[in-house]
Protein backbone atom coordinates (compact mmCIF):
# COMPACT_ATOMS: atom_id res chain seq x y z
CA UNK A 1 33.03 -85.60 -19.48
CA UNK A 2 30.24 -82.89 -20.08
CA UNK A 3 30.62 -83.35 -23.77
CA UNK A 4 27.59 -84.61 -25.89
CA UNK A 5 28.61 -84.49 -29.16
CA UNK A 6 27.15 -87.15 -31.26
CA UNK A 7 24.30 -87.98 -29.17
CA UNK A 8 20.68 -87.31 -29.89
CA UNK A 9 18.18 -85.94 -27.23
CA UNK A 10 14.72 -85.89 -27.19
CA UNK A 11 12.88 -83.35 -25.63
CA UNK A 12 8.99 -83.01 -25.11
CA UNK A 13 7.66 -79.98 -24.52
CA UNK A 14 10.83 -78.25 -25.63
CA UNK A 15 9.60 -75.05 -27.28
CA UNK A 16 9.40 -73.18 -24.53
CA UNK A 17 10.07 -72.58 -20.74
CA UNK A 18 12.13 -75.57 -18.65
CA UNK A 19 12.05 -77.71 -21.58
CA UNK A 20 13.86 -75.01 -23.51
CA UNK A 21 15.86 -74.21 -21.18
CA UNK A 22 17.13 -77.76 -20.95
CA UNK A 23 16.74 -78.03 -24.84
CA UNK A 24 19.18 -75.15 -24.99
CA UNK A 25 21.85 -76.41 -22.22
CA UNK A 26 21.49 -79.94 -24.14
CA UNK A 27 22.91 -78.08 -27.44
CA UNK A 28 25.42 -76.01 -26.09
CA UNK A 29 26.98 -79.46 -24.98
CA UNK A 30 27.27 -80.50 -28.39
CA UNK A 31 23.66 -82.47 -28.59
CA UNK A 32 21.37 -82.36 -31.59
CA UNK A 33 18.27 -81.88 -29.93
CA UNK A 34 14.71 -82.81 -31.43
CA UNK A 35 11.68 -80.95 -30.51
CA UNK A 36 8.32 -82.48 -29.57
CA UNK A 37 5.84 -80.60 -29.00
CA UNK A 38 2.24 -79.28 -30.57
CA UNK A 39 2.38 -75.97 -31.12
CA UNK A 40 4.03 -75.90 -34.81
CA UNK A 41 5.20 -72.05 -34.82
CA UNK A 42 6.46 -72.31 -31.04
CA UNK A 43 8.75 -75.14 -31.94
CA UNK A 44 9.63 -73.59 -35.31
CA UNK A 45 11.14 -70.78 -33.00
CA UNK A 46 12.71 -73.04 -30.53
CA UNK A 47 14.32 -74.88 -33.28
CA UNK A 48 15.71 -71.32 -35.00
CA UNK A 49 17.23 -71.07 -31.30
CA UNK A 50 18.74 -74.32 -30.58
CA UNK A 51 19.98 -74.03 -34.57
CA UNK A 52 21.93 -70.78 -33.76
CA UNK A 53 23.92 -72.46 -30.68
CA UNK A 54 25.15 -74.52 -33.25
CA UNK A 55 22.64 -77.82 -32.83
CA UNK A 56 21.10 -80.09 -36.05
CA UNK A 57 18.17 -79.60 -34.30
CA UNK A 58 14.65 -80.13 -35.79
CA UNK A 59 10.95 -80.35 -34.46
CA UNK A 60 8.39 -83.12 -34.52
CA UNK A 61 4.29 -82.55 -33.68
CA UNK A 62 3.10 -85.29 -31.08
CA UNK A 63 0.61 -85.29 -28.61
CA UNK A 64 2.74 -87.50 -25.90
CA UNK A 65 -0.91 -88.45 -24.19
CA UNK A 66 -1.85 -90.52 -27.11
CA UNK A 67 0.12 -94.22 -27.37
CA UNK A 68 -0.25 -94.36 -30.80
CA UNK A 69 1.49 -90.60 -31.61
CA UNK A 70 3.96 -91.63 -29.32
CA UNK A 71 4.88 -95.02 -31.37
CA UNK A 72 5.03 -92.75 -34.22
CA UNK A 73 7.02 -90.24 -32.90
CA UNK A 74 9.62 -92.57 -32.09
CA UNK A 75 9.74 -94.60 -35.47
CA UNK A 76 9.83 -90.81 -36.77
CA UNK A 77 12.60 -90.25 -34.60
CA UNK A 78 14.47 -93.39 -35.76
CA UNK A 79 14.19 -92.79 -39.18
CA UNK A 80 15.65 -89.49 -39.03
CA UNK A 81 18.48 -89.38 -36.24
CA UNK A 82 18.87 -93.60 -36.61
CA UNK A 83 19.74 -93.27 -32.41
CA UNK A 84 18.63 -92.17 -29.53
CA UNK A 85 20.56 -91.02 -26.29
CA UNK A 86 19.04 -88.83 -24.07
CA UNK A 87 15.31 -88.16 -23.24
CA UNK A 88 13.58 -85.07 -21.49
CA UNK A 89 10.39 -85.79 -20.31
CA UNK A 90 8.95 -82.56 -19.77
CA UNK A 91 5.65 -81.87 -21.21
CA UNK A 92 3.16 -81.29 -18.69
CA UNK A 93 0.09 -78.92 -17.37
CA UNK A 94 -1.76 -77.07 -14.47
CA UNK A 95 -5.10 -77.12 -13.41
CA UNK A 96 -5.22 -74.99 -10.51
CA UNK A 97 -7.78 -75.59 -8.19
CA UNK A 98 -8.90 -77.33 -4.78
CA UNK A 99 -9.56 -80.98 -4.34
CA UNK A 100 -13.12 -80.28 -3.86
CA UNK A 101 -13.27 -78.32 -6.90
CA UNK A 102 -11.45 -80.35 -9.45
CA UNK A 103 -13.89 -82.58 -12.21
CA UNK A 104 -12.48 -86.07 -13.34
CA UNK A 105 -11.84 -84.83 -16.87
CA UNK A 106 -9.29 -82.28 -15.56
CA UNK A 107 -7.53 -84.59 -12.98
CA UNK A 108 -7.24 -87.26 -16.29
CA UNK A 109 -5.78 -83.93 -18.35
CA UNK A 110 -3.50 -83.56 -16.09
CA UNK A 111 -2.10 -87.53 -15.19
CA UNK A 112 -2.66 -87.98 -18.29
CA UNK A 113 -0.17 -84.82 -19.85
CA UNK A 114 2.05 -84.84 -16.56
CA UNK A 115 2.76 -89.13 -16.06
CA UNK A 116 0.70 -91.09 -18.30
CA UNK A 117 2.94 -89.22 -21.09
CA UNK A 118 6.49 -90.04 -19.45
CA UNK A 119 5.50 -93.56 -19.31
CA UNK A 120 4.62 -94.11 -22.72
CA UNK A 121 7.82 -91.99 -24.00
CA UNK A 122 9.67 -94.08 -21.58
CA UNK A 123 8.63 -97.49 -22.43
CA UNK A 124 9.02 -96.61 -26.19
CA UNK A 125 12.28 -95.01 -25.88
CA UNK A 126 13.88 -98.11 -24.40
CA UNK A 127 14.67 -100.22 -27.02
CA UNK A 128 16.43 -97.56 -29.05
CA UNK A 129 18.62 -96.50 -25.99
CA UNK A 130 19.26 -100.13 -25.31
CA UNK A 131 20.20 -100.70 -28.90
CA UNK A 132 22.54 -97.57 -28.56
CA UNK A 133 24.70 -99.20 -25.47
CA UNK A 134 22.51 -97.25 -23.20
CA UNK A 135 21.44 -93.74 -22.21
CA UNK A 136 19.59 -91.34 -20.04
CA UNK A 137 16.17 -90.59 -19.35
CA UNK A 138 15.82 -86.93 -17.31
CA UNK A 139 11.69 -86.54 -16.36
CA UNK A 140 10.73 -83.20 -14.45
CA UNK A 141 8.81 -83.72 -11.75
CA UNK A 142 8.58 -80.63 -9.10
CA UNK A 143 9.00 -78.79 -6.00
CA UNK A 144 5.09 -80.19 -5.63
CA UNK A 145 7.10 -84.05 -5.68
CA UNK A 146 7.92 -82.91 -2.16
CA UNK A 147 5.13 -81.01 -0.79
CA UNK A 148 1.43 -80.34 -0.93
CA UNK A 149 -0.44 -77.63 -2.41
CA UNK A 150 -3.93 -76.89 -1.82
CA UNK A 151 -4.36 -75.12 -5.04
CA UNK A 152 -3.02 -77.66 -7.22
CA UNK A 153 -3.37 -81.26 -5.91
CA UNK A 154 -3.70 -83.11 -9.09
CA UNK A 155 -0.35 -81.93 -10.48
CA UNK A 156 1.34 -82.72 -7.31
CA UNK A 157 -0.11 -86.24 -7.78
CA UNK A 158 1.10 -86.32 -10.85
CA UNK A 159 5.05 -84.84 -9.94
CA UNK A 160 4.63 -87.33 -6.94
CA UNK A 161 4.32 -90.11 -9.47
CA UNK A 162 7.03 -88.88 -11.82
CA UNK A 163 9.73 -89.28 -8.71
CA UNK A 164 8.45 -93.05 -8.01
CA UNK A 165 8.33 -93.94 -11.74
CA UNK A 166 11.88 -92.50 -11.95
CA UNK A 167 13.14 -94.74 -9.10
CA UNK A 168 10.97 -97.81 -10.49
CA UNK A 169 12.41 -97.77 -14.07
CA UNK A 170 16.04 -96.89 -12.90
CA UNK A 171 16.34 -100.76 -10.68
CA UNK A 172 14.32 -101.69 -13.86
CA UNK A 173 17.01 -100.31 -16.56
CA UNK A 174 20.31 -100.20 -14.58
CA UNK A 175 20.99 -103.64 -15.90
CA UNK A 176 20.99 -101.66 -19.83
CA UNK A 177 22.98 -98.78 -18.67
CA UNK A 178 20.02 -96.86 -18.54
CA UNK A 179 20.25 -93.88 -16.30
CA UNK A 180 17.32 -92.55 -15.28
CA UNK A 181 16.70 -89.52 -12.66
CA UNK A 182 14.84 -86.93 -12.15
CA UNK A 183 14.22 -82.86 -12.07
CA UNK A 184 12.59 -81.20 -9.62
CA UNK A 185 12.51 -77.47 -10.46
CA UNK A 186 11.27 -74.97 -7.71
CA UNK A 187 9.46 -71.78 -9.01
CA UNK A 188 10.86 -70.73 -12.26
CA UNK A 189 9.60 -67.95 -14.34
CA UNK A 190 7.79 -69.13 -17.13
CA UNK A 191 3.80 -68.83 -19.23
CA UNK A 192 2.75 -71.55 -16.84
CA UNK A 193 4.20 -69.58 -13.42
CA UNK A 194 3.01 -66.17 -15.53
CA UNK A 195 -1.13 -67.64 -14.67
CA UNK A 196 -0.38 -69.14 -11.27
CA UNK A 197 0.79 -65.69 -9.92
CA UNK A 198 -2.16 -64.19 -11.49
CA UNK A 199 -4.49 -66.90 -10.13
CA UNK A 200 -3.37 -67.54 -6.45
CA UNK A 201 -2.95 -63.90 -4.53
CA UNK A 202 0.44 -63.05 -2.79
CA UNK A 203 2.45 -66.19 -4.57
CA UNK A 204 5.24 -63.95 -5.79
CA UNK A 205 5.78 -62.34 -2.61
CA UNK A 206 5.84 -65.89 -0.51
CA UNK A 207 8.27 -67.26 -3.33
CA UNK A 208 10.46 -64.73 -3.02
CA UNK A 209 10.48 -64.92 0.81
CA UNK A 210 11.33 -68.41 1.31
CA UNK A 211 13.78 -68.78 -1.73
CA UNK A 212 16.98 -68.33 -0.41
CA UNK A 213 18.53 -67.17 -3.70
CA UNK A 214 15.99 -64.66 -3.08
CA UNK A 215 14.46 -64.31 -6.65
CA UNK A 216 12.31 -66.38 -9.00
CA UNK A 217 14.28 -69.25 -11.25
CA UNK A 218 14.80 -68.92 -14.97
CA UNK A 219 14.50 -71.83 -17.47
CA UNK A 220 18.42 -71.09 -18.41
CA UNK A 221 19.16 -72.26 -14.76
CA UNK A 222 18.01 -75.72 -15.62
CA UNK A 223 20.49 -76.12 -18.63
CA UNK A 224 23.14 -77.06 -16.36
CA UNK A 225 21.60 -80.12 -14.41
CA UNK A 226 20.09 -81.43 -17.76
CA UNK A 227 23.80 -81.35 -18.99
CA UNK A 228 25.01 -83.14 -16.16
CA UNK A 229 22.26 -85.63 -16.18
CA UNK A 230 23.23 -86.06 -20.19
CA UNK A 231 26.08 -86.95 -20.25
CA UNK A 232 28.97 -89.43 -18.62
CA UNK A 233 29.72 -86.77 -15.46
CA UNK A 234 26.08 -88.95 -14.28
CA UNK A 235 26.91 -92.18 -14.94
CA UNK A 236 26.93 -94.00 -11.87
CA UNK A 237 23.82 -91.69 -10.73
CA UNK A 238 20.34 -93.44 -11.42
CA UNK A 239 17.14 -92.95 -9.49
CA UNK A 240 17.57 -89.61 -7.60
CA UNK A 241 15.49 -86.25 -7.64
CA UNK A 242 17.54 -83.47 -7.47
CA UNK A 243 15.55 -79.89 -6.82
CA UNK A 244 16.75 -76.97 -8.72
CA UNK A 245 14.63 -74.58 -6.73
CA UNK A 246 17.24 -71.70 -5.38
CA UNK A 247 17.31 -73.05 -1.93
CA UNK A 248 13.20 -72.90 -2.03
CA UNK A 249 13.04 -77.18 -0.46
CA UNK A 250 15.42 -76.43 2.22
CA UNK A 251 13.90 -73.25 4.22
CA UNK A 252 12.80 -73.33 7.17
């Protein structure tokens, strides 16, 4: 049921943190996992990883903000692997700072890495999981899908949007066998958590405080739930958000 041998998955933002993470559960399953990301030498890492758990896996370069890189990556993607199965939407970006603080070009940076690049993966990934009999689309929203933060209110805009997209695209896709749901990891220890416990005082303390697993997540915690969400164990599960946060969501 939790097998995924034979299928391809596509995973933005896979050479490092969640997206590895999930990039890593993904191959363990059986998956060959493609990488696509910008940083050539982080991926070329990431791939040497997911290639030693026993994946085909290879890397492409896109920037997932720009339509046309995105058409390309796909007909890339096609050419190569001939089918595609799964999708990870992960790639996204911080800009930490209050409402009254934050310029137009960084709330665009943000919507524009965060949604505006799920969407465009999304629509262009449909006709070759359609074509396969159908598949699974997993976007990562966040812990900030559910609540507020006054440090960061354009990314939780943007993780608000990813959870309504998700539930917009599964009614839209259900009828293709489409599964689409989505991630919403709490605080998990990775370069992007590294800066915001540097840049908003006494984070790590409050995280650990209201986490009822009492520590900080790992990206290897999110391997399991992109495995699930992969593969046939989900199938009659389409437009949820599930938080993988430690117990963070539920405190009191």
């Amino acid at each position: 049921m939790f097998n995924l041998e034979g299928k391809v998955a596509l995973v933005t933002g896979g050479n490092g943190g969640i997206g590895l993470g999930m990039a890593e559960g993904l191959a363990q399953a059986g998956a060959r996992v493609v990488i696509a990301a910008r940083n050539a030498q982080k991926s070329a890492a990431a791939v040497d990883a997911l290639k030693a758990l026993g994946s085909d896996a290879f890397a492409l370069a896109a920037d997932v903000t720009d339509e046309a890189a995105v058409t390309a990556l796909f007909a890339q993607l096609a050419e190569r692997c001939g089918r595609l199965d799964i999708l990870v939407n992960n790639a996204g970006i911080n800009v930490r700072k209050p409402p009254d603080q934050l310029s137009l070009a960084e709330w665009h940076q943000v919507m524009d890495t965060n949604l505006t690049s799920a969407f465009l993966c999304c629509r262009a990934a449909y006709p070759q999981l359609k074509a396969a009999g159908g598949g699974k689309i997993i976007n990562i929203g966040s812990m900030m899908s559910i609540f507020g933060a006054s440090f960061a209110p354009v990314y939780s805009a943007s993780k608000g949007g990813i959870v309504q997209l998700t539930k917009s695209m599964a009614v839209a896709w259900a009828v293709d066998n489409i599964q689409v749901n989505a991630v919403l990891p709490g605080w998990i220890q990775t370069a992007l958590t590294d800066n915001a416990r540097t840049q908003v005082p006494g984070l790590h303390e409050r995280v650990i405080a209201r986490t009822a697993a009492g520590r900080w997540g790992q990206p290897k915690d999110l391997a399991g739930i992109a495995v699930f969400l992969a593969s046939a164990a989900s199938d009659f599960l389409t437009g949820t958000a599930i938080p993988v946060d430690g117990g963070y969501s539920i405190a009191g």
